[in-house]
Protein backbone atom coordinates (compact mmCIF):
# COMPACT_ATOMS: atom_id res chain seq x y z
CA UNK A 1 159.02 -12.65 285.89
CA UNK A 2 155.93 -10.73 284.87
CA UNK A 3 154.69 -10.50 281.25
CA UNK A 4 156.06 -7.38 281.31
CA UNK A 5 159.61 -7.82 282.28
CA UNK A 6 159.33 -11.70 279.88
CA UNK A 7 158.63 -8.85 276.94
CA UNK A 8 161.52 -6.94 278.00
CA UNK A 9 163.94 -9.59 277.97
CA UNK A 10 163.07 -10.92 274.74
CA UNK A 11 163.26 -7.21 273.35
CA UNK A 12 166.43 -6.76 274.39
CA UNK A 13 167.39 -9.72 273.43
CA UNK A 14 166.34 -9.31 269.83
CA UNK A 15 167.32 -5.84 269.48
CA UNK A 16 171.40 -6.99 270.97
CA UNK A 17 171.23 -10.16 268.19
CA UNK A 18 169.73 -7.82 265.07
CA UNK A 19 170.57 -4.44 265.27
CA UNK A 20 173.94 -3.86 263.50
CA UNK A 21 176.89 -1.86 265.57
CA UNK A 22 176.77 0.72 262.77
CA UNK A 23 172.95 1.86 263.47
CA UNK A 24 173.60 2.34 267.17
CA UNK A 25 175.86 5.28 266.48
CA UNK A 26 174.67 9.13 266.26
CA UNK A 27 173.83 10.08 263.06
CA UNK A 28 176.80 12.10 261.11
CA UNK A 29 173.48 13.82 259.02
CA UNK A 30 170.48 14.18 258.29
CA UNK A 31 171.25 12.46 255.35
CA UNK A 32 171.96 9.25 256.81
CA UNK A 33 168.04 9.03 258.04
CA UNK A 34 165.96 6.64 256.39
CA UNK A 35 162.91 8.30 255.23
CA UNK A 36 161.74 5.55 252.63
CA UNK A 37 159.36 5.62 249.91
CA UNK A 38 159.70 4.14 245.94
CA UNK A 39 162.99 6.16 245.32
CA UNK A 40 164.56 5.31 248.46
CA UNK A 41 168.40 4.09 248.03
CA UNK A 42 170.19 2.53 251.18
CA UNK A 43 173.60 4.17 251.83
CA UNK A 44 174.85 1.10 253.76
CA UNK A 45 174.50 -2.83 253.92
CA UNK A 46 173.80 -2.16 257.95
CA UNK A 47 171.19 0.63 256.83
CA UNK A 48 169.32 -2.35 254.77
CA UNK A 49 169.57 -4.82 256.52
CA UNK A 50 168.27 -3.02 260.16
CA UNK A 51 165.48 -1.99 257.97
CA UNK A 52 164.69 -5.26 256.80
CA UNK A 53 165.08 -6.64 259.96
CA UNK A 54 162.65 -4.94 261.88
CA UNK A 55 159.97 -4.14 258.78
CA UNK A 56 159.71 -7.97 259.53
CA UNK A 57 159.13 -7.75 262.91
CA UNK A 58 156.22 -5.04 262.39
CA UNK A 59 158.35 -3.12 265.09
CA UNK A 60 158.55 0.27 262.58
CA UNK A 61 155.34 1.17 263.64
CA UNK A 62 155.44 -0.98 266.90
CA UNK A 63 151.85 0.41 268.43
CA UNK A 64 150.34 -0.25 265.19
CA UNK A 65 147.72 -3.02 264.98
CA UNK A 66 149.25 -6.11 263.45
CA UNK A 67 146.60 -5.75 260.68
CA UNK A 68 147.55 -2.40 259.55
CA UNK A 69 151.50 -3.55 259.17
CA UNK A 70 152.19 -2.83 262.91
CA UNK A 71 153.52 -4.75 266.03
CA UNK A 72 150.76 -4.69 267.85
CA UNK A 73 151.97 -3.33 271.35
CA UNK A 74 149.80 -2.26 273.91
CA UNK A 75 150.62 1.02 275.44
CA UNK A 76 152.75 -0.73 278.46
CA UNK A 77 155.11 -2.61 275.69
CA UNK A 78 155.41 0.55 273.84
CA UNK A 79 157.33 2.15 276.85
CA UNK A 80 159.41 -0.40 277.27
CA UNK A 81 160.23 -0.83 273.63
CA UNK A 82 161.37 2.66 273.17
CA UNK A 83 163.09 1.81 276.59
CA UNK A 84 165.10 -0.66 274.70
CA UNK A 85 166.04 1.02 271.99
CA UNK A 86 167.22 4.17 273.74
CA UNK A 87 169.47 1.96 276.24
CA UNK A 88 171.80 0.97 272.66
CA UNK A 89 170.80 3.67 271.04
CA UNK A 90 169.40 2.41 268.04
CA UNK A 91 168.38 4.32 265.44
CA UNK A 92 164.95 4.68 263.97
CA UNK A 93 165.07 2.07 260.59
CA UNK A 94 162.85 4.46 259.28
CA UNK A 95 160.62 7.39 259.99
CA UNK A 96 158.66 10.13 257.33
CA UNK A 97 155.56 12.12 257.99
CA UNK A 98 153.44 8.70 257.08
CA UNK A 99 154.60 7.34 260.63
CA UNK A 100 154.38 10.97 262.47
CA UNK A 101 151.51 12.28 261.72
CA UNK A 102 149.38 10.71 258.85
CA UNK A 103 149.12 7.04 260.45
CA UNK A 104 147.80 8.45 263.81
CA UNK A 105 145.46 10.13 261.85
CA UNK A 106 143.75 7.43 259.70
CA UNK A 107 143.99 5.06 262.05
CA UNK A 108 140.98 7.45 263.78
CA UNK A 109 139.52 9.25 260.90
CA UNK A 110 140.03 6.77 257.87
CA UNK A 111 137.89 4.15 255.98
CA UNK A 112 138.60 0.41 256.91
CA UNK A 113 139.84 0.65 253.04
CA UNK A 114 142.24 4.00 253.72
CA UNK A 115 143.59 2.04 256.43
CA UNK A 116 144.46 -1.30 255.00
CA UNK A 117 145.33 0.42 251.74
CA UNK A 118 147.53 3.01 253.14
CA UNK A 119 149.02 1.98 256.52
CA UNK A 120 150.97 -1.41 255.73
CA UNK A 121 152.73 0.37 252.89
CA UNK A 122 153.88 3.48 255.16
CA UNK A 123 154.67 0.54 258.31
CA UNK A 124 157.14 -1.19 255.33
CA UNK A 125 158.38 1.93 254.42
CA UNK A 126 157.26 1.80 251.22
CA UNK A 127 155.65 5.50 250.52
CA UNK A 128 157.00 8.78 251.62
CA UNK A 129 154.43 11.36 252.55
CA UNK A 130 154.12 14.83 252.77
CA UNK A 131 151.99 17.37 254.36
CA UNK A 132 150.07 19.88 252.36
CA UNK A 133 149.19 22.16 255.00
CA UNK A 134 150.37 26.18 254.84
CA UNK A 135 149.86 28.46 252.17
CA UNK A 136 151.13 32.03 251.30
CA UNK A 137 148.42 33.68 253.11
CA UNK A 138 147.65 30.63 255.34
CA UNK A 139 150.47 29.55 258.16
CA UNK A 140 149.30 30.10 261.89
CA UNK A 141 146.01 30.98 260.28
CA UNK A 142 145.86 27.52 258.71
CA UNK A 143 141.87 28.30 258.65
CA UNK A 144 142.04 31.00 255.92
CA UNK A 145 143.34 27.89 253.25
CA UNK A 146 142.28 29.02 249.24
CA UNK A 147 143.52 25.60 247.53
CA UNK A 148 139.87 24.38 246.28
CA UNK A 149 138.51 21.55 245.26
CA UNK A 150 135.64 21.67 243.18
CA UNK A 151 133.74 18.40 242.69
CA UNK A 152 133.40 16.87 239.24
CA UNK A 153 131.65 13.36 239.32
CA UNK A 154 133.95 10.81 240.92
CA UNK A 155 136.81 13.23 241.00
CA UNK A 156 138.18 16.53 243.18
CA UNK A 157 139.49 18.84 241.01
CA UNK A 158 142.19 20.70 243.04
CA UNK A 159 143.93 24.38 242.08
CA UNK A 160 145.98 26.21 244.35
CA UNK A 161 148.97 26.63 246.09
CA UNK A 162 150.90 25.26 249.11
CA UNK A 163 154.33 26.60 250.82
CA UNK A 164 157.09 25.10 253.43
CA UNK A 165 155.87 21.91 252.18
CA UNK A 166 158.56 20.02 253.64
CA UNK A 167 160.50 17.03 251.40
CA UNK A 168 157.68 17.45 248.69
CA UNK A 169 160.27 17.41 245.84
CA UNK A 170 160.99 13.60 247.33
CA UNK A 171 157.62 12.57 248.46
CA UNK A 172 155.55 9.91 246.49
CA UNK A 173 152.50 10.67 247.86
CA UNK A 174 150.52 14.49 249.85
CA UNK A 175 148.17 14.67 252.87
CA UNK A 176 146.27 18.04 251.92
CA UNK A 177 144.23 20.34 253.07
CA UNK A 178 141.27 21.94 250.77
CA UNK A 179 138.76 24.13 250.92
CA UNK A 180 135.29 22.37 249.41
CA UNK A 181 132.49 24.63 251.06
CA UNK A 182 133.96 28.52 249.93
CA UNK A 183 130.62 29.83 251.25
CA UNK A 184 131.02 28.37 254.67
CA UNK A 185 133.32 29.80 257.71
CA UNK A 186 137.05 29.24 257.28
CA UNK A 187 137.13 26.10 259.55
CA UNK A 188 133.70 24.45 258.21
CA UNK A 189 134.61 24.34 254.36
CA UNK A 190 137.82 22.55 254.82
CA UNK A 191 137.93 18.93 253.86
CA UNK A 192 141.00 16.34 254.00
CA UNK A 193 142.36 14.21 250.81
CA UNK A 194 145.08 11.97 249.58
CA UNK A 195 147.09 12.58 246.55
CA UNK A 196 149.78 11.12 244.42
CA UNK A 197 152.54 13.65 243.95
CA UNK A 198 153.11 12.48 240.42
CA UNK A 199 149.93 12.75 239.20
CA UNK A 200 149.57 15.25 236.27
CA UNK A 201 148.95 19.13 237.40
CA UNK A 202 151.16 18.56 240.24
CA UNK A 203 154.80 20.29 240.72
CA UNK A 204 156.91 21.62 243.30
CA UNK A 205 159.96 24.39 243.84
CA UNK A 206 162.47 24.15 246.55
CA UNK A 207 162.84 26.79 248.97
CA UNK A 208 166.44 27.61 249.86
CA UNK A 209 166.96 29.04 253.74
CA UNK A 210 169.74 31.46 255.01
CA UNK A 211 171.34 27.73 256.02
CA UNK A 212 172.09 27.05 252.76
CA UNK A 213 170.00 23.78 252.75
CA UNK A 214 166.10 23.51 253.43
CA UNK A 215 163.82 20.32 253.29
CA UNK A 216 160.96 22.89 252.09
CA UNK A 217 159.36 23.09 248.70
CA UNK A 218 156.85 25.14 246.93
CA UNK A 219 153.72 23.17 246.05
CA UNK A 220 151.60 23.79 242.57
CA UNK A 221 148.18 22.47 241.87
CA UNK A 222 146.92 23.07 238.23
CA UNK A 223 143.51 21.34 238.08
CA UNK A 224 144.80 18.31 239.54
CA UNK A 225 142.23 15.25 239.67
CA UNK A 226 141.95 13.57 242.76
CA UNK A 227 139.56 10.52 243.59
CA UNK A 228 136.78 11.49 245.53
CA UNK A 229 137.73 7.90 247.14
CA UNK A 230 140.40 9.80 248.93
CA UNK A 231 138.32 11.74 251.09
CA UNK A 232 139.12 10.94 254.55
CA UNK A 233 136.83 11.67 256.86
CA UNK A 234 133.50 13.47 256.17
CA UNK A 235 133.87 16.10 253.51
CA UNK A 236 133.66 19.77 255.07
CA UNK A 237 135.11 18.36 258.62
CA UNK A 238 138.19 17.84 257.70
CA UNK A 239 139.66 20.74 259.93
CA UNK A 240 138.68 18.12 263.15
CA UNK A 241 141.47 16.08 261.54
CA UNK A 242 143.90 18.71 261.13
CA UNK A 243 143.31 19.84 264.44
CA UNK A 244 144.29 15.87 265.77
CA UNK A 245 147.31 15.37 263.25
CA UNK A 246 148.75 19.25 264.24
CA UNK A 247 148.46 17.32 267.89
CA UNK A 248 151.58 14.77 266.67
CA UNK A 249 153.53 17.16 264.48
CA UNK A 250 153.97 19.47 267.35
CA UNK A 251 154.71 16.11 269.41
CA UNK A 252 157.17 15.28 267.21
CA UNK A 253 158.89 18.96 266.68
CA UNK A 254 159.60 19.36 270.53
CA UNK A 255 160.84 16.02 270.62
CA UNK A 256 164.36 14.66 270.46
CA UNK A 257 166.83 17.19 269.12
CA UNK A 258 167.62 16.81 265.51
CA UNK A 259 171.49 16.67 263.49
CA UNK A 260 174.50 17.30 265.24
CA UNK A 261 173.49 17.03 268.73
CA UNK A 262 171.07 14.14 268.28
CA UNK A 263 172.52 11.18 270.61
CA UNK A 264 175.02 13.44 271.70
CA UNK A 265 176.34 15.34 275.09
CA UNK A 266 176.47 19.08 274.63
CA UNK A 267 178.63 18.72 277.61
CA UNK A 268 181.49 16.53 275.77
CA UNK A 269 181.21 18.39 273.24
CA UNK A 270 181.61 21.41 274.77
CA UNK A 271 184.62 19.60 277.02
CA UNK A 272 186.11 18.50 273.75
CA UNK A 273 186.10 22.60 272.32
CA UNK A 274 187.13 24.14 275.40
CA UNK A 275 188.84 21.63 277.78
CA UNK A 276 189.06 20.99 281.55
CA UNK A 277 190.20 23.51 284.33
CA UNK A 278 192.19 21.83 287.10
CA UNK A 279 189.10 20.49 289.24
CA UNK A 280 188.55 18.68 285.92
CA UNK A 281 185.40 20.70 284.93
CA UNK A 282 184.91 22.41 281.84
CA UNK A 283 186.73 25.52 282.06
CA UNK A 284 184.29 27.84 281.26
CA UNK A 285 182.57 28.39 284.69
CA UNK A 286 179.68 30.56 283.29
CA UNK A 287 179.16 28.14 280.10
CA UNK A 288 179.18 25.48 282.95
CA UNK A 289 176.40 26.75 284.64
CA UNK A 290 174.23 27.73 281.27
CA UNK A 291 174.25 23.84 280.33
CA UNK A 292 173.39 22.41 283.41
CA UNK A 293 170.85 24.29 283.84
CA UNK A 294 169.84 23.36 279.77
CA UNK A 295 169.98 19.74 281.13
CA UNK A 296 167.96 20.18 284.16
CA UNK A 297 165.28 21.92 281.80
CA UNK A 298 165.68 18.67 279.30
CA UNK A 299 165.03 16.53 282.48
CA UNK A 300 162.07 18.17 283.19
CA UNK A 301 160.70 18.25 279.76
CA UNK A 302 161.38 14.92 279.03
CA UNK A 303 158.92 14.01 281.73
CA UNK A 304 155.97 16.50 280.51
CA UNK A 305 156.15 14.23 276.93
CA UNK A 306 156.01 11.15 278.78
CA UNK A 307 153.22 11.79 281.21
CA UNK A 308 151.37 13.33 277.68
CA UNK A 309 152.43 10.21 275.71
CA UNK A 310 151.13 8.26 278.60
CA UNK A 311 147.53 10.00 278.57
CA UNK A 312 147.34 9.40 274.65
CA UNK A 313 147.97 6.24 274.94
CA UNK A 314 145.80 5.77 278.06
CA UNK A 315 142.59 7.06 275.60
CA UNK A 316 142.70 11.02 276.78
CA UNK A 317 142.68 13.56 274.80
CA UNK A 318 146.02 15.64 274.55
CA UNK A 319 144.48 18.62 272.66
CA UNK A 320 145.69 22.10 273.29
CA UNK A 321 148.60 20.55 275.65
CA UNK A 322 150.64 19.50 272.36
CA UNK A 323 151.49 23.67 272.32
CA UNK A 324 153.28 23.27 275.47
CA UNK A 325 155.06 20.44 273.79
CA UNK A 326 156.05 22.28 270.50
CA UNK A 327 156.56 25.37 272.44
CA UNK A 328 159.24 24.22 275.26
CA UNK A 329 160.41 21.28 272.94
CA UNK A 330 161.39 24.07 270.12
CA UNK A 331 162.75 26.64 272.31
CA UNK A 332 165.10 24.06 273.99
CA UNK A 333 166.60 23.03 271.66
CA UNK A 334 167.45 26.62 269.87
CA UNK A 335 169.06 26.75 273.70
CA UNK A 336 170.96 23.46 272.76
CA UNK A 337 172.14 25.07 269.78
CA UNK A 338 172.89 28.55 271.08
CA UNK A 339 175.10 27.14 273.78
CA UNK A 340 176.40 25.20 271.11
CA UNK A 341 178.00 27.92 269.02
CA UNK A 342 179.24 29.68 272.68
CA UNK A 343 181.12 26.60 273.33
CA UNK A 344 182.93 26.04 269.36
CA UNK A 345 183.66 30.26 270.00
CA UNK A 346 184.89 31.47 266.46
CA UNK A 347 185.08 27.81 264.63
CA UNK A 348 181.76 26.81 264.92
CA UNK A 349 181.01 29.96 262.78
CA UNK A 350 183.23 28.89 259.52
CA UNK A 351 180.95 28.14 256.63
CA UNK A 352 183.04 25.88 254.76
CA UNK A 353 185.89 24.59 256.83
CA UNK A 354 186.56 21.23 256.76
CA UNK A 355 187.33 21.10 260.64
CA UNK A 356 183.44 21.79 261.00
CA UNK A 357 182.56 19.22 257.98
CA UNK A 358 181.69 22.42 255.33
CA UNK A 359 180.08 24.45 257.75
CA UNK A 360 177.89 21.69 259.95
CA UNK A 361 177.85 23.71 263.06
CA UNK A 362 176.76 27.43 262.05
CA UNK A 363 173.90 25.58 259.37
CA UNK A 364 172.41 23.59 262.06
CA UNK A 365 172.23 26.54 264.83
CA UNK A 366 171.03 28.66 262.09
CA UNK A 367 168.21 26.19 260.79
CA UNK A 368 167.53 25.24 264.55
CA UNK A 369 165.78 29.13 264.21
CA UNK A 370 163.41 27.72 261.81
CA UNK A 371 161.85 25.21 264.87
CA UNK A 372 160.13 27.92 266.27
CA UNK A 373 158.01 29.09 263.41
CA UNK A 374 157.37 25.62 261.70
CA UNK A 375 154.11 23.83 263.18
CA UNK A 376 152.74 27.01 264.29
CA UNK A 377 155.03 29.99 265.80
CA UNK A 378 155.79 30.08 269.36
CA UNK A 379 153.51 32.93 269.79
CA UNK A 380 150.73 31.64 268.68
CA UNK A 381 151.60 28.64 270.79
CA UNK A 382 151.43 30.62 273.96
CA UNK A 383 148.66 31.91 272.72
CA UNK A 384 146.51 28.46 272.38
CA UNK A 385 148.47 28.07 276.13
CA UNK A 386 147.20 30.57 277.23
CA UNK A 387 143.23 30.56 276.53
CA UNK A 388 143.42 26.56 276.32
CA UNK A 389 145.64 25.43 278.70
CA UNK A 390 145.61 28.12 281.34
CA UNK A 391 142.17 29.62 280.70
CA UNK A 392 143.39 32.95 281.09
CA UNK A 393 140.81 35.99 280.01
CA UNK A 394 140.99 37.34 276.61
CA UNK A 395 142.08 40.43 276.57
C-alpha cells in the first residue's frame, strides 16, 4: 500500500470505531449544529462525545498545523479525509465562522502571537466568532465602511455600526472591519481587529426575516476599547485581508446545501411526496426532468470547488474565481429549494403544520432567498466574473 492509501485505511478505520451512529444521520435542524464557543450546551451524549473525540485527534481543523490546534494534513490527506467522512456521512463535530473564514485568515495575515493565541481555542471549539463586516450604507460596497477607530495610546477606540451580523447575539468574540485613515480612499483607510463581544460599549439587536427565524443581528459600538494588540495585519491594509477571508465565505456559501436537504436526495424526497408511475419513476414527468437536470448541474459544480480547493491548497491564488463559487453554489441551491416546494405542492406551503414540523419546508425555501444577497449579491458577483474572471470590457 502507498502512504496514501496506509492513511486511508487507518482513517476509516478510526472514523467506523469513534464516530457515534447518531452523528452520521442528516441533521433534523440547524439547531442540532455544533457551533461552540463558552456558552455552548451539547444536546446529546453522541453530540459530546464525537466532539470530544475528534477535538483530540486535532481532526476539527484537520489542515491546520499541529501547533495551531490542527491535524496537520497535507493537502493530499485532506482529500481523502473529507473522502472519509462523506462515505458515512459524518457530521461536522463542529464548525463557526472561526474555522470558515477567520483561521484561514490569520494563519496568513496574523502575528505568531494571534495565531497561537487564537487558533487552538477556535480548533477546540472553544470561541465562537463573528464577522463584523456590512453596514447600513456598506454591503456590496463593503469599501464605503464608517465604523472608526480612532487611536488612543495602547487602545482603538471603536464607534459605529454593523448590520446582518450573523449569530452576533451568540458569539463570544468579532472579526471587524474599521476605518483608521478617514482621509484616505475607501479601500486604503480600512484596517482589521479582534474584539470581545462582551466588552463594555458593545450590544447587538436581532433581525427577524420574512422566515420567521434569522441568524442576523444588529451590531452597536459606543466607544468601545479595543487593544491595539489586536491589529492583524498592518494597520490601513486591512482591506487585503478582507479581500482573502471574502475568498472562503463565498467558498463556504456555495458549498454544501444547508437544513432540510443537507445529506438528503431531493429525488426521495420528491418520490416520497408524489410517488411512482408504473415504470417506477416519479410520476411527475416534467418535475423528473427539472431535477435531473439540478443533479447534473450539482455534478458539475461539485467538480469546479474541487479543482479550486485543489489550487488553494496547491499554493495558487483563487481570487476573483471564489464569485463563480458563491454565484453558482447560491443559485443552486435556491433551485434545490424551488423544486423542493414543486414537489411537497400545497403542504410544503403550511406555516405551522405539524406534518411539515411547524412550517420547516416553506421557512427554509424562503430563507434559501437570502443566499443570494449574503456574501455579496449575485450581481455583483457576475460582475467581479465578469471584469475578473472573463476580462470582458467595461462598458
Amino acid at each position: 500500500m502507498s502512504e496514501l492509501e496506509e492513511f486511508r485505511a487507518e482513517v476509516r478505520a478510526w472514523l467506523e470505531d469513534n464516530c457515534p451512529e447518531e452523528m452520521r444521520q442528516p441533521l433534523a435542524s440547524n439547531d442540532e449544529h455544533v457551533w461552540g464557543g463558552r456558552r455552548w450546551e451539547f444536546s446529546s451524549d453522541a453530540q459530546r462525545v464525537w466532539f470530544e473525540r475528534m477535538v483530540a485527534q486535532g481532526w476539527t481543523a484537520p489542515a491546520w498545523p499541529v501547533e495551531y490546534g490542527g491535524g496537520g494534513m497535507t493537502p493530499a490527506q485532506h482529500d481523502v479525509f473529507k473522502d472519509e467522512m462523506k462515505r458515512i456521512n459524518a457530521r461536522s463535530p463542529v464548525s463557526n465562522f472561526g474555522f470558515w473564514m477567520l483561521g484561514p485568515a490569520l494563519l496568513k495575515f496574523g502575528s505568531e502571537d494571534q495565531k497561537r493565541e487564537h487558533l487552538p481555542e477556535i480548533a477546540r471549539g472553544e470561541i465562537r466568532w463573528c464577522q463584523g463586516y456590512s453596514e447600513p450604507n456598506a454591503g456590496s460596497d463593503l469599501a464605503s465602511l464608517k465604523t472608526s477607530a480612532e487611536i488612543d495610546r495602547d487602545h482603538f477606540v471603536v464607534n459605529g455600526r454593523k448590520i446582518w451580523t450573523s449569530y452576533a447575539d451568540r458569539a463570544d468574540k468579532m472579526f471587524c472591519l474599521v476605518r483608521t485613515d478617514p482621509e484616505a480612499k475607501k479601500q486604503a483607510g480600512i484596517s482589521f481587529i479582534l474584539l470581545d463581544m462582551d466588552i463594555p460599549g458593545v450590544s447587538t439587536r436581532p433581525i427577524q426575516l420574512i422566515s420567521g427565524e434569522s441568524p442576523f443581528c444588529e451590531t452597536f459600538f459606543d466607544d468601545v476599547r479595543v487593544p491595539r494588540a489586536n491589529l492583524v495585519g498592518e494597520m490601513n491594509q486591512g482591506w487585503t485581508i478582507a479581500k482573502y477571508l471574502l475568498t472562503h465565505e463565498r467558498d463556504n456559501i456555495g458549498g454544501e446545501p444547508p437544513g432540510l436537504l443537507k445529506g438528503r436526495d431531493l429525488a426521495q424526497m420528491a418520490l416520497e411526496a408524489i410517488g411512482k408511475d408504473e415504470a417506477g419513476r416519479l410520476d411527475d414527468p416534467m418535475l423528473r426532468a427539472d431535477i435531473a437536470r439540478l443533479e447534473i448541474d450539482a455534478m458539475a459544480f461539485r467538480a469546479l470547488v474541487e479543482q479550486t480547493r485543489a489550487k488553494a491548497e496547491a499554493g495558487e491564488g483563487v481570487g476573483a474565481r471564489s464569485a463563480m463559487l458563491k454565484y453558482y453554489g447560491t443559485e443552486l441551491n435556491k433551485r434545490r429549494y424551488n423544486l423542493m416546494m414543486d414537489a411537497m405542492g400545497g403542504l410544503g406551503l403550511e406555516w405551522d403544520s405539524e406534518r411539515t414540523g411547524g412550517g420547516r419546508y416553506a421557512r427554509e425555501w424562503l430563507r434559501s432567498k437570502g443566499n443570494s444577497i449574503e456574501g455579496g449579491t449575485s450581481e455583483i458577483m457576475l460582475g467581479i466574473i465578469s471584469s475578473a474572471v472573463l476580462e470582458l470590457p467595461k462598458g
